[in-house]
C-alpha atoms as a PDB file:
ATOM      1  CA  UNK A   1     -15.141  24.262 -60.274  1.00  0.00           C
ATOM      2  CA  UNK A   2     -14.657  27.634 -62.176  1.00  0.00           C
ATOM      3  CA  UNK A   3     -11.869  26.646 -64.866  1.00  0.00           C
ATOM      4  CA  UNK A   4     -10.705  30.525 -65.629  1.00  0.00           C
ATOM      5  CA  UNK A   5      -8.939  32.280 -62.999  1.00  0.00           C
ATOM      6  CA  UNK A   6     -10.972  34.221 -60.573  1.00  0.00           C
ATOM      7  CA  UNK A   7      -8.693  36.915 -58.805  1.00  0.00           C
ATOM      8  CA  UNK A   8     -10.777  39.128 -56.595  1.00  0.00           C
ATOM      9  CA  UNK A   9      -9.385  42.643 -57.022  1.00  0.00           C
ATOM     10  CA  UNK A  10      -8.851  44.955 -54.001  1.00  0.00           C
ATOM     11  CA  UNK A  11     -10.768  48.160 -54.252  1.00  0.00           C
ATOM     12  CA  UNK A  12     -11.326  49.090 -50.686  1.00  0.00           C
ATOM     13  CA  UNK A  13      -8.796  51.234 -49.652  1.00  0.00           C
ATOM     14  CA  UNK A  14      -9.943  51.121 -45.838  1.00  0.00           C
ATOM     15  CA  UNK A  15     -10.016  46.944 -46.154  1.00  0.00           C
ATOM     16  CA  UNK A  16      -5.842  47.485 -46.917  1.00  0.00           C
ATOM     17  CA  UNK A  17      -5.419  49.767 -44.198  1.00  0.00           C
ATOM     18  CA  UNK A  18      -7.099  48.338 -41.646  1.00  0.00           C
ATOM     19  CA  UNK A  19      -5.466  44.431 -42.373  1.00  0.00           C
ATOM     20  CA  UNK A  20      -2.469  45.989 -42.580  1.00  0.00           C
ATOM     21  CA  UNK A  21      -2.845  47.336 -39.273  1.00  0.00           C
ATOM     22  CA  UNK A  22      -3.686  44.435 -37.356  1.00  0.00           C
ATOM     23  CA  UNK A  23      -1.581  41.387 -36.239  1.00  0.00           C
ATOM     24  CA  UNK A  24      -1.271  38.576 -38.969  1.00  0.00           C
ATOM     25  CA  UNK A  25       0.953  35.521 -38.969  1.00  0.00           C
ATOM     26  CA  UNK A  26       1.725  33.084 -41.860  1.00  0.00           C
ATOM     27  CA  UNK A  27       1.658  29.371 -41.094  1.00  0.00           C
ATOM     28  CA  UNK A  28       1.815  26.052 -42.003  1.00  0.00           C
ATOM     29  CA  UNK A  29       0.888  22.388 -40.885  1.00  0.00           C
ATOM     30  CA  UNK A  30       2.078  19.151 -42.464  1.00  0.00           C
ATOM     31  CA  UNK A  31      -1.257  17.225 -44.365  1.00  0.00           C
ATOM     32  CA  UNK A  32      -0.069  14.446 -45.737  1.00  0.00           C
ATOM     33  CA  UNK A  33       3.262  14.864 -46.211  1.00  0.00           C
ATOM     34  CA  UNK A  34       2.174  18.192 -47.692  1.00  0.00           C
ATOM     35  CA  UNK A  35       3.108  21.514 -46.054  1.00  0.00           C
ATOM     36  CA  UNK A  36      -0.312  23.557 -46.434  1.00  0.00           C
ATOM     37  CA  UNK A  37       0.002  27.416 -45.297  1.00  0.00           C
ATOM     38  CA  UNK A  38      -3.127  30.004 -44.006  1.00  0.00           C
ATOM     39  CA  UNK A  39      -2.450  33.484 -43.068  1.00  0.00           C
ATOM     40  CA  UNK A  40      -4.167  34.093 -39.417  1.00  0.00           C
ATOM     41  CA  UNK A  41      -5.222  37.065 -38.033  1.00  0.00           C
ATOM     42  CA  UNK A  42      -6.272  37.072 -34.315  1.00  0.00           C
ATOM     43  CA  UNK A  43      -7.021  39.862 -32.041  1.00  0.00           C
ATOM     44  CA  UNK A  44      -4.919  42.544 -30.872  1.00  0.00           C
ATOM     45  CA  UNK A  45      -5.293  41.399 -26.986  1.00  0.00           C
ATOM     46  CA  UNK A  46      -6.739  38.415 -26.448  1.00  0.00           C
ATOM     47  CA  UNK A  47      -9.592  38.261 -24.427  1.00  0.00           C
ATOM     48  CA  UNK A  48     -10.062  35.835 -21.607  1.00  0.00           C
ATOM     49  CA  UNK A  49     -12.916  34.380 -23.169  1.00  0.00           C
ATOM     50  CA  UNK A  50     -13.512  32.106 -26.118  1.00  0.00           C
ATOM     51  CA  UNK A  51     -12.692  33.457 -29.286  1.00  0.00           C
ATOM     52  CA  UNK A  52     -14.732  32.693 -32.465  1.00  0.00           C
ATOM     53  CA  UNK A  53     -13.261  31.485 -35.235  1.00  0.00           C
ATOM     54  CA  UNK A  54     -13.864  32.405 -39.100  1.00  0.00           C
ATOM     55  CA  UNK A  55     -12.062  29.364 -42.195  1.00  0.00           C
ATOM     56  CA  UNK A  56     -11.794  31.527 -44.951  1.00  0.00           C
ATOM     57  CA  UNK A  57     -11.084  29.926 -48.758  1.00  0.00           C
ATOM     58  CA  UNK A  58     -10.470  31.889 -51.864  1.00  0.00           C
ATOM     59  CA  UNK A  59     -11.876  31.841 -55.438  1.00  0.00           C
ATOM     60  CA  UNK A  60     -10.168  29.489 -58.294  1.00  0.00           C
ATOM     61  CA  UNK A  61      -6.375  30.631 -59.011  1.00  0.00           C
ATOM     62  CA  UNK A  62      -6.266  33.502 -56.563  1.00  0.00           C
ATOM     63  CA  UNK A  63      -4.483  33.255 -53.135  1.00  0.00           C
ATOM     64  CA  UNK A  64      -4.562  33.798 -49.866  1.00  0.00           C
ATOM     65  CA  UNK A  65      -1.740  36.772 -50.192  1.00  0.00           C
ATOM     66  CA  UNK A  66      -4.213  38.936 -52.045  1.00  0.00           C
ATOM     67  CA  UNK A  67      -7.792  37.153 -50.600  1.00  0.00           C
ATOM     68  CA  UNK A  68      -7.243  38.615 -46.910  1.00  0.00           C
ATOM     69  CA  UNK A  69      -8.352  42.053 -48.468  1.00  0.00           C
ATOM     70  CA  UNK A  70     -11.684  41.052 -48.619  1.00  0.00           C
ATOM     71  CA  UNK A  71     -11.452  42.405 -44.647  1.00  0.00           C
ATOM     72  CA  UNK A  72     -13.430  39.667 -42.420  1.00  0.00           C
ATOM     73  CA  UNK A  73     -10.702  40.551 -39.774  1.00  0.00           C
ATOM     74  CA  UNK A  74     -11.557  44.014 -39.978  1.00  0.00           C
ATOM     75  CA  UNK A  75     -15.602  43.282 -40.026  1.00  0.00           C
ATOM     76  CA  UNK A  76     -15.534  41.296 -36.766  1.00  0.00           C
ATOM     77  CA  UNK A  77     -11.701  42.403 -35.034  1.00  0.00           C
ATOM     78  CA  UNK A  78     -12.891  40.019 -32.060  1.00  0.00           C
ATOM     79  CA  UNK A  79     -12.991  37.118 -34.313  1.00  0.00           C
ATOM     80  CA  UNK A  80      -9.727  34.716 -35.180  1.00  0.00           C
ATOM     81  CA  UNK A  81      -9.753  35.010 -39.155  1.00  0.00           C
ATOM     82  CA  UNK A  82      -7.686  32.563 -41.100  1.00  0.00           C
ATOM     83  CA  UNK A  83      -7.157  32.533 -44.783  1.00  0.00           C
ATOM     84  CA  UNK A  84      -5.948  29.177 -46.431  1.00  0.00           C
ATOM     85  CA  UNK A  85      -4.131  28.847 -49.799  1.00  0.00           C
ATOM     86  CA  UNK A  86      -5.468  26.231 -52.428  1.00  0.00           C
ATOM     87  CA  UNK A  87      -3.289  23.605 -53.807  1.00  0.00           C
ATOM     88  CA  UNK A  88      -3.480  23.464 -57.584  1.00  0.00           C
ATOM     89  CA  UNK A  89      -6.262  22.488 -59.685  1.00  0.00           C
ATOM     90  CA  UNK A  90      -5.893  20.060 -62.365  1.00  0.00           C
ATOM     91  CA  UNK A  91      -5.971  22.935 -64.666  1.00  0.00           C
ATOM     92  CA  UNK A  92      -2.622  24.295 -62.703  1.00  0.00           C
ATOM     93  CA  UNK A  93      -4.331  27.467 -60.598  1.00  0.00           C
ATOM     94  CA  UNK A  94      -5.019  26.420 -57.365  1.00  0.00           C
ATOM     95  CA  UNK A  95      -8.143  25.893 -55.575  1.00  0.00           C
ATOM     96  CA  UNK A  96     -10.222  23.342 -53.480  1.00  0.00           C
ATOM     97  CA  UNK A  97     -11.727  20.391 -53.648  1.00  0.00           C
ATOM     98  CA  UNK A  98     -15.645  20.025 -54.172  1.00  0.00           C
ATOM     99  CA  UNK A  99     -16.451  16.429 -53.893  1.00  0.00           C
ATOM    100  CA  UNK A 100     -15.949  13.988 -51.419  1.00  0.00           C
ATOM    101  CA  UNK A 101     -12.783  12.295 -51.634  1.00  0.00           C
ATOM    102  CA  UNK A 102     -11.940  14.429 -54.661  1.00  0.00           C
ATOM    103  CA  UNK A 103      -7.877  14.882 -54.702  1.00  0.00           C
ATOM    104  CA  UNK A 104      -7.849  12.230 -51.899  1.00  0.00           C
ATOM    105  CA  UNK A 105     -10.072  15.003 -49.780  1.00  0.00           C
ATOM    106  CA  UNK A 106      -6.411  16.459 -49.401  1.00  0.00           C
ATOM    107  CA  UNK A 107      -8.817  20.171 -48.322  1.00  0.00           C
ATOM    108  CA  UNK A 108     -10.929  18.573 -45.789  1.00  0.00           C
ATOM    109  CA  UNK A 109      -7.649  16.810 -44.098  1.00  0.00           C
ATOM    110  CA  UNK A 110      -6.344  19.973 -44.096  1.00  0.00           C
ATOM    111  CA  UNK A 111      -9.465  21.468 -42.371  1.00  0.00           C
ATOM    112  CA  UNK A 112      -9.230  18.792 -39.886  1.00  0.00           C
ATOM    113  CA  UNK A 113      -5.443  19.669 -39.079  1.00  0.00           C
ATOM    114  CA  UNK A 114      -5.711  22.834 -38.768  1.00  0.00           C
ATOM    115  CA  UNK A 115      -8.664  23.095 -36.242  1.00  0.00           C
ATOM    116  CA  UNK A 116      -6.830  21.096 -34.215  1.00  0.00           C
ATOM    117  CA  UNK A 117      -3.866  23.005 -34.102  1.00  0.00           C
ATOM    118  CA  UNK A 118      -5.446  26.282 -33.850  1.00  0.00           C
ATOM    119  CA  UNK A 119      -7.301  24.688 -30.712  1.00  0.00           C
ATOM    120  CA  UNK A 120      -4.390  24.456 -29.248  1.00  0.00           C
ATOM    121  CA  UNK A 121      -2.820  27.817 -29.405  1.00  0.00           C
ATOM    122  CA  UNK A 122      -6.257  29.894 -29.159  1.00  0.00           C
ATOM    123  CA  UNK A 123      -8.879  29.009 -26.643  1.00  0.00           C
ATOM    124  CA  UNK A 124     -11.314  28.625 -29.504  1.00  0.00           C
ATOM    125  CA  UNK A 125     -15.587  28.543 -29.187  1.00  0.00           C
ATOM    126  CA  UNK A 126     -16.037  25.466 -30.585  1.00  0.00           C
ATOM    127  CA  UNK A 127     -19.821  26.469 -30.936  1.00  0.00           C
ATOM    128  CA  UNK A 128     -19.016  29.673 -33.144  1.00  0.00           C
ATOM    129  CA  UNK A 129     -16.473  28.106 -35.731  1.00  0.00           C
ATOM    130  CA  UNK A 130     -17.625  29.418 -38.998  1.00  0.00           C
ATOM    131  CA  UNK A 131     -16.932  29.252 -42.833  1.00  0.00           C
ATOM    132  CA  UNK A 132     -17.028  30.840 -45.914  1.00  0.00           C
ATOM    133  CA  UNK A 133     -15.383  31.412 -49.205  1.00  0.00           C
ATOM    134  CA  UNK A 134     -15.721  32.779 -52.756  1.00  0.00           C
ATOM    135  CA  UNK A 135     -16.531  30.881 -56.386  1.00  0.00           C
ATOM    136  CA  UNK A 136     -14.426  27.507 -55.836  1.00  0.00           C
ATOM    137  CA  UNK A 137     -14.088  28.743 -52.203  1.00  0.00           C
ATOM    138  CA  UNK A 138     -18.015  28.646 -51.534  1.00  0.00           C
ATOM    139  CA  UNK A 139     -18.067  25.568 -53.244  1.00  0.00           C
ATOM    140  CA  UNK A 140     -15.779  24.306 -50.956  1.00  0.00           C
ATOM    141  CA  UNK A 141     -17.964  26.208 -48.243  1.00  0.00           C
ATOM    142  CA  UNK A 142     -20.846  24.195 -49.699  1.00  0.00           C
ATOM    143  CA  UNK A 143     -18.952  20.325 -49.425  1.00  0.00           C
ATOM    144  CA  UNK A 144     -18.086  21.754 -45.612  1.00  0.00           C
ATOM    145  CA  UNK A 145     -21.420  21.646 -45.136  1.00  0.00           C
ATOM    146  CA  UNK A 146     -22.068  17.953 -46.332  1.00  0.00           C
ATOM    147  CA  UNK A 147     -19.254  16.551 -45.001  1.00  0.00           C
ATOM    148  CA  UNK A 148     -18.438  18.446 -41.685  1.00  0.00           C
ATOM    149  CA  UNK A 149     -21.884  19.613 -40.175  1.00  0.00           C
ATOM    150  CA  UNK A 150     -21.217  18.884 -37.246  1.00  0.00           C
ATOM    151  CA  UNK A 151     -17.913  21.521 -36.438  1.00  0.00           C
ATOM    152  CA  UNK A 152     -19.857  24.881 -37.660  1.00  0.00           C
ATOM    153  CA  UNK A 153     -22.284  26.882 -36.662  1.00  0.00           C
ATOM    154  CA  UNK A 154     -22.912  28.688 -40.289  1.00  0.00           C
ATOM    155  CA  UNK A 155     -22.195  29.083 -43.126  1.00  0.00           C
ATOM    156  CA  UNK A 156     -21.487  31.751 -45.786  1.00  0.00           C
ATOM    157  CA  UNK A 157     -20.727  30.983 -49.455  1.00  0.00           C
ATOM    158  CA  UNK A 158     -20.191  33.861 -51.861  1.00  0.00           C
ATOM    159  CA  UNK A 159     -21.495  33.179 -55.671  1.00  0.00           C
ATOM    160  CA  UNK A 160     -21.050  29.038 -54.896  1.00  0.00           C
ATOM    161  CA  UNK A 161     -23.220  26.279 -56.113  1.00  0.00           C
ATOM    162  CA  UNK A 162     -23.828  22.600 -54.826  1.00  0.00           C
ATOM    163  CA  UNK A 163     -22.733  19.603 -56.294  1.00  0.00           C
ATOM    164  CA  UNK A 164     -24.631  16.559 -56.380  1.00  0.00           C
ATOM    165  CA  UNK A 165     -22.490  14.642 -54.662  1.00  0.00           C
ATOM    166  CA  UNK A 166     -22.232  16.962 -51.807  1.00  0.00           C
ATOM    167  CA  UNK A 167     -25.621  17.526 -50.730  1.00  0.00           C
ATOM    168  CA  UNK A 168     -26.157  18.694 -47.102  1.00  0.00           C
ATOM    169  CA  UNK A 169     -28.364  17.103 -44.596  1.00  0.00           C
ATOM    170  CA  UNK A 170     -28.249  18.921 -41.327  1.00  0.00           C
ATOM    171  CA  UNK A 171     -30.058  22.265 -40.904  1.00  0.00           C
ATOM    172  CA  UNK A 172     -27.732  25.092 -40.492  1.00  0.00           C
ATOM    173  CA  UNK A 173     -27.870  28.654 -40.408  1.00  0.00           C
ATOM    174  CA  UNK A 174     -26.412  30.037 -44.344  1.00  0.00           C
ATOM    175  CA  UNK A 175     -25.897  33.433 -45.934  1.00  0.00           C
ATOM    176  CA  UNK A 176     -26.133  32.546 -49.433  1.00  0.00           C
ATOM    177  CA  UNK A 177     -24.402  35.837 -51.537  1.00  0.00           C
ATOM    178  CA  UNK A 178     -24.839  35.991 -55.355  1.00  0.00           C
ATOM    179  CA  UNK A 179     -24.955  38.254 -58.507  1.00  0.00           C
ATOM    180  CA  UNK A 180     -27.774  38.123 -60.784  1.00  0.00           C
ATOM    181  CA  UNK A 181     -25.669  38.362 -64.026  1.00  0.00           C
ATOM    182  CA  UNK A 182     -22.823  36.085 -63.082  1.00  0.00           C
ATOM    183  CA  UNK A 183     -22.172  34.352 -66.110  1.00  0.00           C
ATOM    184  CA  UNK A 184     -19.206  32.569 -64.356  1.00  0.00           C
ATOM    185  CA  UNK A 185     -21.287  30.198 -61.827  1.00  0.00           C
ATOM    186  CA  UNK A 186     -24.348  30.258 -63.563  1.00  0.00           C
ATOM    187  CA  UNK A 187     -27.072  32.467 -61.730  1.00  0.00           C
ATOM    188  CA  UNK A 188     -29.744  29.707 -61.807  1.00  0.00           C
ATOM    189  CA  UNK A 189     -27.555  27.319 -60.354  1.00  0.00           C
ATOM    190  CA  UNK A 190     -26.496  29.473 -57.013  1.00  0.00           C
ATOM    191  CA  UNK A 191     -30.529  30.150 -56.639  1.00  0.00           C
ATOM    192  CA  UNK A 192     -30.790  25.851 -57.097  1.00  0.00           C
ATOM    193  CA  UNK A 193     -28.523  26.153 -54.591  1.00  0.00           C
ATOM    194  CA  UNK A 194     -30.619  28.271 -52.254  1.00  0.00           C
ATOM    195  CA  UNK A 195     -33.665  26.024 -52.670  1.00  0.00           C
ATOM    196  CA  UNK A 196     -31.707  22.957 -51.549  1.00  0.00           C
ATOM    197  CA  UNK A 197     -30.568  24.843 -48.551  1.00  0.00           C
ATOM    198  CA  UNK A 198     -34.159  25.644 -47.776  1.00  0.00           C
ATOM    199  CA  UNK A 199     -35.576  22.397 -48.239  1.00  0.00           C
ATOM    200  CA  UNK A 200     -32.350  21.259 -46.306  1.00  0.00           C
ATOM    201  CA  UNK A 201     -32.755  23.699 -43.156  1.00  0.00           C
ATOM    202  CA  UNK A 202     -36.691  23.957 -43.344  1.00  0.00           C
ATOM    203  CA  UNK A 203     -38.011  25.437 -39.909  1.00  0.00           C
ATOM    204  CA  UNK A 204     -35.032  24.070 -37.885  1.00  0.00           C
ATOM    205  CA  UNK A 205     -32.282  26.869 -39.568  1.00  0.00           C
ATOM    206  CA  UNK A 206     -32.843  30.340 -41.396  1.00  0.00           C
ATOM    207  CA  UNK A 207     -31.503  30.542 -44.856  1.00  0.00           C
ATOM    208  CA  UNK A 208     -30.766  34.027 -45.785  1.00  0.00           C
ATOM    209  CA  UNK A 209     -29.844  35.816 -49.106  1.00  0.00           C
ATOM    210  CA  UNK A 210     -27.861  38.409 -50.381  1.00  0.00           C
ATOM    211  CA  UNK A 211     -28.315  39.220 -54.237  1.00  0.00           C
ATOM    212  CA  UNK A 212     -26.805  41.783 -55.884  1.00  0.00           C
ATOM    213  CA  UNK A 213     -26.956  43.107 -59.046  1.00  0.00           C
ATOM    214  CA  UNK A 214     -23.542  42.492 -59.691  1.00  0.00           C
ATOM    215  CA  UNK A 215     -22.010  39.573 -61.826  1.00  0.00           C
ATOM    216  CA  UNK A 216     -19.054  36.976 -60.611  1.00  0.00           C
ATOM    217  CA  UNK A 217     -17.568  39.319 -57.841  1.00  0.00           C
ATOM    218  CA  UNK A 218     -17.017  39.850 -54.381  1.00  0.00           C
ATOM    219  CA  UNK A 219     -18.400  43.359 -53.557  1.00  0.00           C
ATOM    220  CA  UNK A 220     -17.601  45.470 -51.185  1.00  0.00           C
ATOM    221  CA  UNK A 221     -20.480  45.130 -48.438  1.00  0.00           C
ATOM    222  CA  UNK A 222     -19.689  41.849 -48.284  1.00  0.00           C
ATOM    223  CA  UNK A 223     -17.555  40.975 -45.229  1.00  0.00           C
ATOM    224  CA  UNK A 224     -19.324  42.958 -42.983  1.00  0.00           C
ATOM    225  CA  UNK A 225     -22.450  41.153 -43.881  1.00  0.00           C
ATOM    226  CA  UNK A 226     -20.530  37.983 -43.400  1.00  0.00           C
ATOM    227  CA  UNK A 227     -19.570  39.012 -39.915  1.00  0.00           C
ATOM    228  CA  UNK A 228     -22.442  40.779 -39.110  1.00  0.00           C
ATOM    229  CA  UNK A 229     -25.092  37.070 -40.196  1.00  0.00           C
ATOM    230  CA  UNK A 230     -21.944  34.983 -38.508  1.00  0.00           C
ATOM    231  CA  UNK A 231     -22.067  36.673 -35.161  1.00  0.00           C
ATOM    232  CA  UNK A 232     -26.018  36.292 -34.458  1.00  0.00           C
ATOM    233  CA  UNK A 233     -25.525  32.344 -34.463  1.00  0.00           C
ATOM    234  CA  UNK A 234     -24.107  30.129 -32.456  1.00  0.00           C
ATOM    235  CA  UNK A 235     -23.956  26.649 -32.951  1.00  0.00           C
ATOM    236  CA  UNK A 236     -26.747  24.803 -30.940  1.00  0.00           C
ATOM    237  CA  UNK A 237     -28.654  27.962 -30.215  1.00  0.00           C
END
């Protein structure tokens, strides 16, 4: 888990406009006996058919007030977009869980909950529920992997490693995004991370990459190459 706060700053100005211009709710479900809260954004008119849905975790000590710039809703407008907030760390900042049954898996509960509720008010595609997430997010993103293979149909961790106690086992489609001088999550490890995931996914799963020249950041092509990777799979195909 990062230990120094990662706070993704907003520098798209058409990210802002656009989120702010679509239809976003604030909610919460009981995990528990903890009241856990996502912001949601689902289309403007919902279409009669299944909507896909996009789980959405931000980096160590940021939130999910200032993470839903990053603009998946605006890089796939079709797609239900939700945007949890982390409960904090030990350090105090909050952020996610990366083992199993680390904080009494309090984030994968929580995961579990709300899918269930969100069935219930959306007519969700259960085969094109997705996930992704930033630093402790796509470590997170990673564990979702390991432990819950069998809900998504891929994957898309942004500058994440894996830990050793949460290695995957069923093939599934991953972006893997990194920068080549992040010197927060060390390089070598997201690119360890990226060999697993091809050993993992061999023949039966495509594991694609994204590295940028960048450091510990979440630049600005990135949604849409989230959204654009998410839509061409579908769980089962």
């Amino acid at each position: 888990m990062a230990r120094s706060v990662m706070r993704i700053a907003v520098l798209a100005l058409a990210f802002v406009l656009s989120a702010r211009l679509a239809a976003a709710a604030t909610i919460s479900w009981m995990v528990d006996g903890v009241e856990r809260f996502a912001i949601i954004y689902a289309p403007k008119s919902l279409p009669a058919g299944k909507l896909p849905l996009i789980f959405s975790f931000h980096g160590h000590g940021d939130d999910m007030e200032n993470f839903q710039y990053v603009g998946l809703q605006s890089a796939w407008p079709d797609a239900i977009v939700v945007y949890f907030q982390g409960l904090p760390s030990r350090d105090g900042y909050s952020g996610w869980q990366v083992e199993p049954g680390e904080y009494g898996d309090r984030d994968l509960k929580m995961v579990d909950v709300a899918l269930a509720a969100l069935k219930k008010k959306y007519n969700v595609d259960d085969n094109r529920i997705y996930a992704t997430g930033f630093s402790n997010g796509a470590h997170f993103t990673y564990l979702l992997w390991a432990a819950r293979p069998d809900v998504f149909a891929a994957f898309a961790p942004v500058a994440g490693r894996i830990r050793p106690t949460a290695m995957p086992k069923v093939p599934k489609p991953i972006l893997i995004i990194g920068g080549e001088r992040d010197q927060q999550v060390a390089f070598q490890d997201q690119r360890a991370a990226i060999g697993i995931a091809t050993r993992v996914n061999g023949a039966a799963a495509p594991v694609m990459t994204w590295i940028h020249p960048g450091g510990h950041e979440y630049p600005r092509p990135t949604s849409g190459k989230i959204a654009e990777f998410f839509h061409e799979h579908v769980r089962g195909d």
